[in-house]
PDB file of N, CA and C in Angstrom:
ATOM      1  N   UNK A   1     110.788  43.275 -60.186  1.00  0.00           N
ATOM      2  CA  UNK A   1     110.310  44.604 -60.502  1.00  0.00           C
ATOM      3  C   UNK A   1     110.632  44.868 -61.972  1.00  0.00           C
ATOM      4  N   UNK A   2     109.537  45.415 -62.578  1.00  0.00           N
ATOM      5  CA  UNK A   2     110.266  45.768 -63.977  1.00  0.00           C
ATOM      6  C   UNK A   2     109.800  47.236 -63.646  1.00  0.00           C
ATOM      7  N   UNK A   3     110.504  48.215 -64.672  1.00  0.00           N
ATOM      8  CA  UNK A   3     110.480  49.482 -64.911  1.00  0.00           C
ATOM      9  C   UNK A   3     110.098  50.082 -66.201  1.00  0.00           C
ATOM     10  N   UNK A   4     109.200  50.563 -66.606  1.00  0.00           N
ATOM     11  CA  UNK A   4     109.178  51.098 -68.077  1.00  0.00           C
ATOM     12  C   UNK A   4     108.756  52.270 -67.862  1.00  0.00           C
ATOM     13  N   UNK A   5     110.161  53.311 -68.964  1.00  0.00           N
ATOM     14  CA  UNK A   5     110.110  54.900 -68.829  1.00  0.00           C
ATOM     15  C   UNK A   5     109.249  55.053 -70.392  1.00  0.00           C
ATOM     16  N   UNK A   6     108.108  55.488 -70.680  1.00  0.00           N
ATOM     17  CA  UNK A   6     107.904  56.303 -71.516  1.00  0.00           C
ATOM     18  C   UNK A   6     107.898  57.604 -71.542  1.00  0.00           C
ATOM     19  N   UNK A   7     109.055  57.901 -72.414  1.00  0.00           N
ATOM     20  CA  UNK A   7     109.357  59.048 -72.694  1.00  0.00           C
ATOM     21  C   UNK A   7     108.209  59.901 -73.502  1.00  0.00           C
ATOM     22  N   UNK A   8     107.627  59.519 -74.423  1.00  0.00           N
ATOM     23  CA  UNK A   8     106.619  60.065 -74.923  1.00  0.00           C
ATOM     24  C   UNK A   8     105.847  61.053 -74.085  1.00  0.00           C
ATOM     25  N   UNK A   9     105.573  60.039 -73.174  1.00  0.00           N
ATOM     26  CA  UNK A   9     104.128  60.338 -72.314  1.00  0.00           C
ATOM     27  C   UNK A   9     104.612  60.756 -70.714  1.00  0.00           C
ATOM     28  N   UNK A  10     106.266  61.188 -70.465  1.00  0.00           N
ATOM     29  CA  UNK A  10     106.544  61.524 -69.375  1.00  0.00           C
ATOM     30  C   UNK A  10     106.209  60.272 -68.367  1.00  0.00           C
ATOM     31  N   UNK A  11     106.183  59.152 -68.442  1.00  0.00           N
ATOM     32  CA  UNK A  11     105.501  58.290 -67.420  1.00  0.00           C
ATOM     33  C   UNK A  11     106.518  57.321 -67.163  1.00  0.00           C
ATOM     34  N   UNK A  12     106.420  57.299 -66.108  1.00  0.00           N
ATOM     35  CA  UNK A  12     106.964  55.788 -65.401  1.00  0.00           C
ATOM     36  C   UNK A  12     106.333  54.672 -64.623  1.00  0.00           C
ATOM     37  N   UNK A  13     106.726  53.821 -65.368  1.00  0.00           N
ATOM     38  CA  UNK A  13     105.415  52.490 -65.193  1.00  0.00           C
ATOM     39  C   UNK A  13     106.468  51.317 -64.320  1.00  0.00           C
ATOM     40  N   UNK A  14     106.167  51.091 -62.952  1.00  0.00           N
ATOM     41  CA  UNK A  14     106.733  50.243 -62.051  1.00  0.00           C
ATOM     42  C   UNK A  14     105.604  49.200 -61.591  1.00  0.00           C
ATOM     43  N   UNK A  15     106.213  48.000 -62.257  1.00  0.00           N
ATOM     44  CA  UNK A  15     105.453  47.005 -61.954  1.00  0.00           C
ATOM     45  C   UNK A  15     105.928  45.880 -60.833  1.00  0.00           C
ATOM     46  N   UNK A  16     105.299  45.484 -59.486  1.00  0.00           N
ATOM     47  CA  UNK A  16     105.899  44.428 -58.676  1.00  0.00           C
ATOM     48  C   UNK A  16     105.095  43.371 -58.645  1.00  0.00           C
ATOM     49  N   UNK A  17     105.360  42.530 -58.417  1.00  0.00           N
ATOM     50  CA  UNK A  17     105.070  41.117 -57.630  1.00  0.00           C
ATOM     51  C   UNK A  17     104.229  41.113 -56.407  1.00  0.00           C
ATOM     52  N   UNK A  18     103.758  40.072 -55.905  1.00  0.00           N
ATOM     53  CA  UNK A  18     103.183  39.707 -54.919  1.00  0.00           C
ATOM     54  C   UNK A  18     104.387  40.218 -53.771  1.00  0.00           C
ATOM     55  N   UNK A  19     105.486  39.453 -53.847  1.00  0.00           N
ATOM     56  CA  UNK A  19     106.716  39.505 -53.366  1.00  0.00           C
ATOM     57  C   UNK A  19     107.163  40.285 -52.907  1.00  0.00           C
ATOM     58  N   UNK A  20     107.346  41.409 -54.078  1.00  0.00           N
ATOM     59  CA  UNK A  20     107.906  42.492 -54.051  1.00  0.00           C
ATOM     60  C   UNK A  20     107.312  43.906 -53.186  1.00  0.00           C
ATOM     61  N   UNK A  21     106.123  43.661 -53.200  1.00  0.00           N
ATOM     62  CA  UNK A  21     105.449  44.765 -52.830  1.00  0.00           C
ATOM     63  C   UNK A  21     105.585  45.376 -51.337  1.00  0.00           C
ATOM     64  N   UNK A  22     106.129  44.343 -50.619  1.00  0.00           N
ATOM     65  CA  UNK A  22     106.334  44.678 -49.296  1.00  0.00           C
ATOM     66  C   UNK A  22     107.873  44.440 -48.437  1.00  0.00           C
ATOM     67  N   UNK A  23     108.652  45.780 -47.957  1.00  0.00           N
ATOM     68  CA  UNK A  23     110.164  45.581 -47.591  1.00  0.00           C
ATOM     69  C   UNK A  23     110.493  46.864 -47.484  1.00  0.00           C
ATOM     70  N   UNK A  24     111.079  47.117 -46.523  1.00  0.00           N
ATOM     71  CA  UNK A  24     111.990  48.711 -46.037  1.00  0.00           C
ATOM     72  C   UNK A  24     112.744  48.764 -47.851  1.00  0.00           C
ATOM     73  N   UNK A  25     113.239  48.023 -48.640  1.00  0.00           N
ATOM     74  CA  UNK A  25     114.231  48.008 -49.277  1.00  0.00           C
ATOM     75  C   UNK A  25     113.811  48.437 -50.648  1.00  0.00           C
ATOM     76  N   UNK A  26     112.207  48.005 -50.317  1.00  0.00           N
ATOM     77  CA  UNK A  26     111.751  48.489 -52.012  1.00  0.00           C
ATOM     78  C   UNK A  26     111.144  49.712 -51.915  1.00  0.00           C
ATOM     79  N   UNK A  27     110.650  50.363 -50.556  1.00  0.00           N
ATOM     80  CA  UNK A  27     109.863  51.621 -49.749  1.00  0.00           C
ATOM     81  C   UNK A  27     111.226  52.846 -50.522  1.00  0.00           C
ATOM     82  N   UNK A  28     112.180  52.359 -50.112  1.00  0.00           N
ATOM     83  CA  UNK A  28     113.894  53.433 -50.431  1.00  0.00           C
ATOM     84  C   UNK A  28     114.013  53.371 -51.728  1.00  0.00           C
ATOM     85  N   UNK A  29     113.987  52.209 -52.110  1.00  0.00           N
ATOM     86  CA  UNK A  29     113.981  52.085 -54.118  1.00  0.00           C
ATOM     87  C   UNK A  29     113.110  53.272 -54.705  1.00  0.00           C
ATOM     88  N   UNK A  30     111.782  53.008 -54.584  1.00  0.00           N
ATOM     89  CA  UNK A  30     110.592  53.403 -54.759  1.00  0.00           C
ATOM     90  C   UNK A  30     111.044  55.415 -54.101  1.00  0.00           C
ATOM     91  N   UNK A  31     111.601  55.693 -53.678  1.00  0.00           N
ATOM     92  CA  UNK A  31     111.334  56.914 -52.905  1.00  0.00           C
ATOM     93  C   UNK A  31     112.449  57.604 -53.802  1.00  0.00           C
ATOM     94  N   UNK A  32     113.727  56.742 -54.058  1.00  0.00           N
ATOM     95  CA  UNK A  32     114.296  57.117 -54.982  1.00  0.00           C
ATOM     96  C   UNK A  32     114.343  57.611 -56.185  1.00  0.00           C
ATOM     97  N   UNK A  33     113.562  56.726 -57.106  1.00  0.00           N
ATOM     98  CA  UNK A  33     113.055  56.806 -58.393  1.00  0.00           C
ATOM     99  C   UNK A  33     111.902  57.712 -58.288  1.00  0.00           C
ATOM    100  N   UNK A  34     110.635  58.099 -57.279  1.00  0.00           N
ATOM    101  CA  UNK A  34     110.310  59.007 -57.586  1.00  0.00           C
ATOM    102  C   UNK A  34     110.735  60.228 -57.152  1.00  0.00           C
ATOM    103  N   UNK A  35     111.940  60.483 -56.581  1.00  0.00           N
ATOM    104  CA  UNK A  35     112.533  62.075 -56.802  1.00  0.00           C
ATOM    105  C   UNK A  35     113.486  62.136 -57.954  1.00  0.00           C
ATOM    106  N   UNK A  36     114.046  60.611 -58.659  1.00  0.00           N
ATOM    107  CA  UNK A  36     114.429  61.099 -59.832  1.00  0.00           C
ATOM    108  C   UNK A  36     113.999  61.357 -60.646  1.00  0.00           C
ATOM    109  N   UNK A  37     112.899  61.567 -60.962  1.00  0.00           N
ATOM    110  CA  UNK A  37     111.445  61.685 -62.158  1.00  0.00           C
ATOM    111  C   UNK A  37     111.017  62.561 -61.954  1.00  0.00           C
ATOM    112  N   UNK A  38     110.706  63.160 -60.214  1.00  0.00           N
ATOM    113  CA  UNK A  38     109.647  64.326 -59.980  1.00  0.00           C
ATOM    114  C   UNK A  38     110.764  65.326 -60.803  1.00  0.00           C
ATOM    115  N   UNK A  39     111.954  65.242 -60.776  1.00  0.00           N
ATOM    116  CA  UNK A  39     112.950  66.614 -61.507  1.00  0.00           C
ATOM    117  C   UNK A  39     112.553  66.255 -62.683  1.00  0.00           C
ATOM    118  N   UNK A  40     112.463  65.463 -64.007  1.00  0.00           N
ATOM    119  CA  UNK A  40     111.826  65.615 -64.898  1.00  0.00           C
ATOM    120  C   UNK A  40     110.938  65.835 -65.419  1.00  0.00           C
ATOM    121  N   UNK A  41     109.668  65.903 -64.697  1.00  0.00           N
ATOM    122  CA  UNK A  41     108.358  66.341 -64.499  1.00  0.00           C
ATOM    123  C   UNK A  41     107.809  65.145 -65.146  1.00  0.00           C
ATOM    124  N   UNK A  42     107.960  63.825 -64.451  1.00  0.00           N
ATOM    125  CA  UNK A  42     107.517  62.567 -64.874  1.00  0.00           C
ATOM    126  C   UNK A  42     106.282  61.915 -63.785  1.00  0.00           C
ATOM    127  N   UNK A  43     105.374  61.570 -64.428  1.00  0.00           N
ATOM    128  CA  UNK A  43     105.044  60.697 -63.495  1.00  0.00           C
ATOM    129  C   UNK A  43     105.200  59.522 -62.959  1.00  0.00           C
ATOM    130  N   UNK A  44     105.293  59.396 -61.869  1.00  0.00           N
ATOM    131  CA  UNK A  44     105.545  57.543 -61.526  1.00  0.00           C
ATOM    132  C   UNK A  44     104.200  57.024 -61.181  1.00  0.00           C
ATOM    133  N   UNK A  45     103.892  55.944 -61.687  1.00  0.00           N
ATOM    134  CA  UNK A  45     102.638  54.935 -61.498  1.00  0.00           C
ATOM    135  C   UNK A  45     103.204  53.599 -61.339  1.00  0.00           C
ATOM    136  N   UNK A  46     102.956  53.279 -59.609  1.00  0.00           N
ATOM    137  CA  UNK A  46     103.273  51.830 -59.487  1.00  0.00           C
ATOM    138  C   UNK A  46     101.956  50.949 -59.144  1.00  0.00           C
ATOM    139  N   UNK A  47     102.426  49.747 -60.085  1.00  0.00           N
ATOM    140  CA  UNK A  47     101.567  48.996 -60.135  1.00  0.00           C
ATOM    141  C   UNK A  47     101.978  47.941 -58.922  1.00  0.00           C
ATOM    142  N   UNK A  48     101.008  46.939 -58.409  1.00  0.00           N
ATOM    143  CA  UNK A  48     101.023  45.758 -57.808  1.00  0.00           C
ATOM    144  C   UNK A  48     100.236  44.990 -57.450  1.00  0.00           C
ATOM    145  N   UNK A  49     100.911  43.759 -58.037  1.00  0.00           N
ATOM    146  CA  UNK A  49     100.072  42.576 -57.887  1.00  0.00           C
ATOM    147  C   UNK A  49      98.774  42.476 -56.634  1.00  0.00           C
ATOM    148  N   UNK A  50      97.849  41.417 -56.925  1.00  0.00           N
ATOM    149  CA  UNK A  50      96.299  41.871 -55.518  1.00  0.00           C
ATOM    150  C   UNK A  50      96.915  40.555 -55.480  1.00  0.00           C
ATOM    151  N   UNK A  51      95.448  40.534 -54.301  1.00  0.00           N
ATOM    152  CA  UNK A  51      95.441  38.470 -53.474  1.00  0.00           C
ATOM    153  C   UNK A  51      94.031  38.174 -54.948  1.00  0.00           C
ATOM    154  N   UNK A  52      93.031  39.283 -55.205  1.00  0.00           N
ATOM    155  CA  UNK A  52      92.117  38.896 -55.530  1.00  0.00           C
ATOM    156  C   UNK A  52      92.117  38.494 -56.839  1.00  0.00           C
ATOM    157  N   UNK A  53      90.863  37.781 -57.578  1.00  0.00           N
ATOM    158  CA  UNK A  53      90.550  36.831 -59.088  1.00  0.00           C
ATOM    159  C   UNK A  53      90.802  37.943 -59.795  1.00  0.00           C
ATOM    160  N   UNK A  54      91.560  38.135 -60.955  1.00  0.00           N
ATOM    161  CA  UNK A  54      91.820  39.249 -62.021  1.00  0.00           C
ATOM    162  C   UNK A  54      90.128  38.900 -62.728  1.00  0.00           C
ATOM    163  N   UNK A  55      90.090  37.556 -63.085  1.00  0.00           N
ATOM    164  CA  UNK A  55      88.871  37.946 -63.875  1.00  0.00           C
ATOM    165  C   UNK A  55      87.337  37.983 -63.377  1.00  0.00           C
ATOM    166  N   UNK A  56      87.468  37.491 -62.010  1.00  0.00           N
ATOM    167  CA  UNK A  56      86.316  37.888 -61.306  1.00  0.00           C
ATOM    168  C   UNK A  56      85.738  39.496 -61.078  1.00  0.00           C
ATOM    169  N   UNK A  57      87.395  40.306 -60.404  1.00  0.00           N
ATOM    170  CA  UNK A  57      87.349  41.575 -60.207  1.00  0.00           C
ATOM    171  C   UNK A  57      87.129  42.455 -61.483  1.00  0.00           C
ATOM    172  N   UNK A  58      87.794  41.629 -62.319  1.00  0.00           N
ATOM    173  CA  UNK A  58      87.304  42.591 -63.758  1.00  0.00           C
ATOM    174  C   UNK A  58      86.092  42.561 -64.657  1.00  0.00           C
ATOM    175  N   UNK A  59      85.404  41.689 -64.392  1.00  0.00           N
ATOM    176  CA  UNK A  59      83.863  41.383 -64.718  1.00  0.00           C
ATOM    177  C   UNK A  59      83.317  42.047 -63.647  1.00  0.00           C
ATOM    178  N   UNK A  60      83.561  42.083 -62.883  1.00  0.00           N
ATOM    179  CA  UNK A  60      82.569  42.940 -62.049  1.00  0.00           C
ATOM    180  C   UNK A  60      82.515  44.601 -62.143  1.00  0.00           C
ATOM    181  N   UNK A  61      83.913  45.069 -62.612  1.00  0.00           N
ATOM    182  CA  UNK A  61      83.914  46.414 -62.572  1.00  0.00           C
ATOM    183  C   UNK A  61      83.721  46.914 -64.053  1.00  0.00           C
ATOM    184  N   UNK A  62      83.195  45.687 -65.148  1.00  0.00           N
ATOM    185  CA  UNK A  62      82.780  45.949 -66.561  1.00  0.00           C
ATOM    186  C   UNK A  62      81.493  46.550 -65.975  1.00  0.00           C
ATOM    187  N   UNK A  63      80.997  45.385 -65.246  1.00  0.00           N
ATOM    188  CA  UNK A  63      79.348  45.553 -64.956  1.00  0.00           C
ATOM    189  C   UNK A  63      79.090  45.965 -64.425  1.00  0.00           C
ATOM    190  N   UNK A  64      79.784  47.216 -63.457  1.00  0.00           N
ATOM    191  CA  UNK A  64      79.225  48.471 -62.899  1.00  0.00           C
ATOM    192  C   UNK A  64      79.457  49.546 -63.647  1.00  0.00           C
ATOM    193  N   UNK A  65      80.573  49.395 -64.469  1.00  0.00           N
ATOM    194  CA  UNK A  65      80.570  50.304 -65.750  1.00  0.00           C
ATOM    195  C   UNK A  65      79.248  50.536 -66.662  1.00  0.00           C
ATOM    196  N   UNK A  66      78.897  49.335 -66.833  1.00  0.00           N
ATOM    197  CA  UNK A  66      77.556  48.968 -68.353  1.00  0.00           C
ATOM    198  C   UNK A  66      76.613  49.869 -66.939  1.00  0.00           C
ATOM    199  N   UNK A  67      76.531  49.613 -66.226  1.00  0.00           N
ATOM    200  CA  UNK A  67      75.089  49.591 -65.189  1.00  0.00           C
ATOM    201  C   UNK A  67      75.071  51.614 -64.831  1.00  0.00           C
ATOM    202  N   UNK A  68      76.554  51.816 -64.894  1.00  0.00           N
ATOM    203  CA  UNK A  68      76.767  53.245 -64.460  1.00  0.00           C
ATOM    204  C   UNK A  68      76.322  53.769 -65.686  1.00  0.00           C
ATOM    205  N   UNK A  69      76.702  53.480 -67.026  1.00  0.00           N
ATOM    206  CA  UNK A  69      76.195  54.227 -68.202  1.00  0.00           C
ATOM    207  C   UNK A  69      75.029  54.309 -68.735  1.00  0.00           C
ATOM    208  N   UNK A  70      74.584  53.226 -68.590  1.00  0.00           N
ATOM    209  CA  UNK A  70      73.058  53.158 -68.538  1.00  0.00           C
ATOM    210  C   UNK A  70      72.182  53.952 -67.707  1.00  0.00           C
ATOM    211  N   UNK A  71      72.359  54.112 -66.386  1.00  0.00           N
ATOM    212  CA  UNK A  71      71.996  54.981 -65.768  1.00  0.00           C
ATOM    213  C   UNK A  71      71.946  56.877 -65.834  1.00  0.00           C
ATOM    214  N   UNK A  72      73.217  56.675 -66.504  1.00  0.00           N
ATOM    215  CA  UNK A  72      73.349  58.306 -67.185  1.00  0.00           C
ATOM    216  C   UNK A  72      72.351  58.647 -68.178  1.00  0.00           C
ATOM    217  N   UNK A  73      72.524  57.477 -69.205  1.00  0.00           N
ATOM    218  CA  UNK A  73      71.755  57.774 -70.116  1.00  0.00           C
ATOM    219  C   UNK A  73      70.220  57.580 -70.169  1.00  0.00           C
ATOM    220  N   UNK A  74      69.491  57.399 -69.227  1.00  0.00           N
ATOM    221  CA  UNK A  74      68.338  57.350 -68.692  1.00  0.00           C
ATOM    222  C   UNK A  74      68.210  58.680 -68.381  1.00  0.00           C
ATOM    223  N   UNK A  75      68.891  58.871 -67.296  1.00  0.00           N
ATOM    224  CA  UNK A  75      69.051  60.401 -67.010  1.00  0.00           C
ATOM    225  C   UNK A  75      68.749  61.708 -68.028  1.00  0.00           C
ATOM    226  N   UNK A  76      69.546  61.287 -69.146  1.00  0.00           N
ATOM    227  CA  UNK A  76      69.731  62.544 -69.767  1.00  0.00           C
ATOM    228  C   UNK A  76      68.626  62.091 -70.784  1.00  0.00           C
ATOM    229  N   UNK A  77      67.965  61.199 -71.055  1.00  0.00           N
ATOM    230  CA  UNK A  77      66.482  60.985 -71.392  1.00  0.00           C
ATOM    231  C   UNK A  77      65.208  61.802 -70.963  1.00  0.00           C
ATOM    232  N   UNK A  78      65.722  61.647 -69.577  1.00  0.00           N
ATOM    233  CA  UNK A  78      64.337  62.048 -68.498  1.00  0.00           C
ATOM    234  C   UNK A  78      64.983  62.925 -67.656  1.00  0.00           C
ATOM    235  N   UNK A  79      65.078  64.534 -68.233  1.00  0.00           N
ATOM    236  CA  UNK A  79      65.322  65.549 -66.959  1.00  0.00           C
ATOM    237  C   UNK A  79      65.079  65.492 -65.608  1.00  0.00           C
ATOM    238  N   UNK A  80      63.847  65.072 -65.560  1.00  0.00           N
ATOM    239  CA  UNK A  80      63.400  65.266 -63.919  1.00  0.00           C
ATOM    240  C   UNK A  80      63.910  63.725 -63.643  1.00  0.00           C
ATOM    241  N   UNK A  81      64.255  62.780 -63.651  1.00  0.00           N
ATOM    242  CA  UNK A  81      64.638  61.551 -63.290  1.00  0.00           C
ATOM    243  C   UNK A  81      65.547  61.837 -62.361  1.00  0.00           C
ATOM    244  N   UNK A  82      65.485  61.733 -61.110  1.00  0.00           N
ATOM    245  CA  UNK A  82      66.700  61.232 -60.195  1.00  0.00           C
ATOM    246  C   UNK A  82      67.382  60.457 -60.231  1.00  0.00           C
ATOM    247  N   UNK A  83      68.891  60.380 -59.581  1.00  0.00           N
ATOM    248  CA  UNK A  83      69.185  58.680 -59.739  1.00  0.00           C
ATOM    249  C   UNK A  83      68.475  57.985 -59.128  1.00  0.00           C
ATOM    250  N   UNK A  84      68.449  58.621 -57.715  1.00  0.00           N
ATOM    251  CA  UNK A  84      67.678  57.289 -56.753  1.00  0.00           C
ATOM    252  C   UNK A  84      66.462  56.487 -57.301  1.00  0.00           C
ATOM    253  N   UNK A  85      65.738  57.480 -58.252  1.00  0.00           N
ATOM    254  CA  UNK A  85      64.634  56.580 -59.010  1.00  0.00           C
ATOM    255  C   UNK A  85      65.025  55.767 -59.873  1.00  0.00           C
ATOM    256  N   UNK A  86      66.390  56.151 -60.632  1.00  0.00           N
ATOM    257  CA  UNK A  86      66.467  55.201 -61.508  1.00  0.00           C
ATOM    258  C   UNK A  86      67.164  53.874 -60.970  1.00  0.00           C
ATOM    259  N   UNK A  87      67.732  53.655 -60.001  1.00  0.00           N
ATOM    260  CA  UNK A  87      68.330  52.585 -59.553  1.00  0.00           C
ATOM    261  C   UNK A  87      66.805  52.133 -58.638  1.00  0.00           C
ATOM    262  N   UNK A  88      66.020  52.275 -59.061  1.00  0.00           N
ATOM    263  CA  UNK A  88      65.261  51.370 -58.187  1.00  0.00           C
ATOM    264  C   UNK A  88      64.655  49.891 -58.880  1.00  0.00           C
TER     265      UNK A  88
END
């Protein structure tokens, strides 16, 4: 597990493992640290490791990004344009 407090930005960044992610022991860790933060008015954001391809999953969610913006901007081209028309 690593831990990084930015103070700046009120945030707490908890990163685990494959490993780590599952155990009564890290559930109590985890429950801990965020009531010591919620009194600082911090957020906690935990991260953890997937089973799935980092760069498969992340090419794919570029290219629903490109595909989602494009679609807006069609939109705001063509007032009367629906989406449903434009995804056709």
């Amino acid at each position: 597990m690593e831990i990084n407090v930015r103070d700046d930005r009120k945030i707490v960044e908890v990163w685990l493992t494959k490993g780590e992610k599952q155990g009564q022991a890290l559930g109590e860790e985890m429950k801990k640290l965020y009531q010591k933060y919620k009194k600082e008015k911090y957020l906690v954001a935990a991260f953890m490791s997937g089973d799935q391809d980092l760069a498969e999953e992340t090419s794919a969610l570029l290219c629903y990004n490109r595909k989602s913006l494009a679609e807006r901007e069609v939109c705001k081209k063509r007032p009367h344009a629906s989406k449903s028309a434009v995804m056709r």
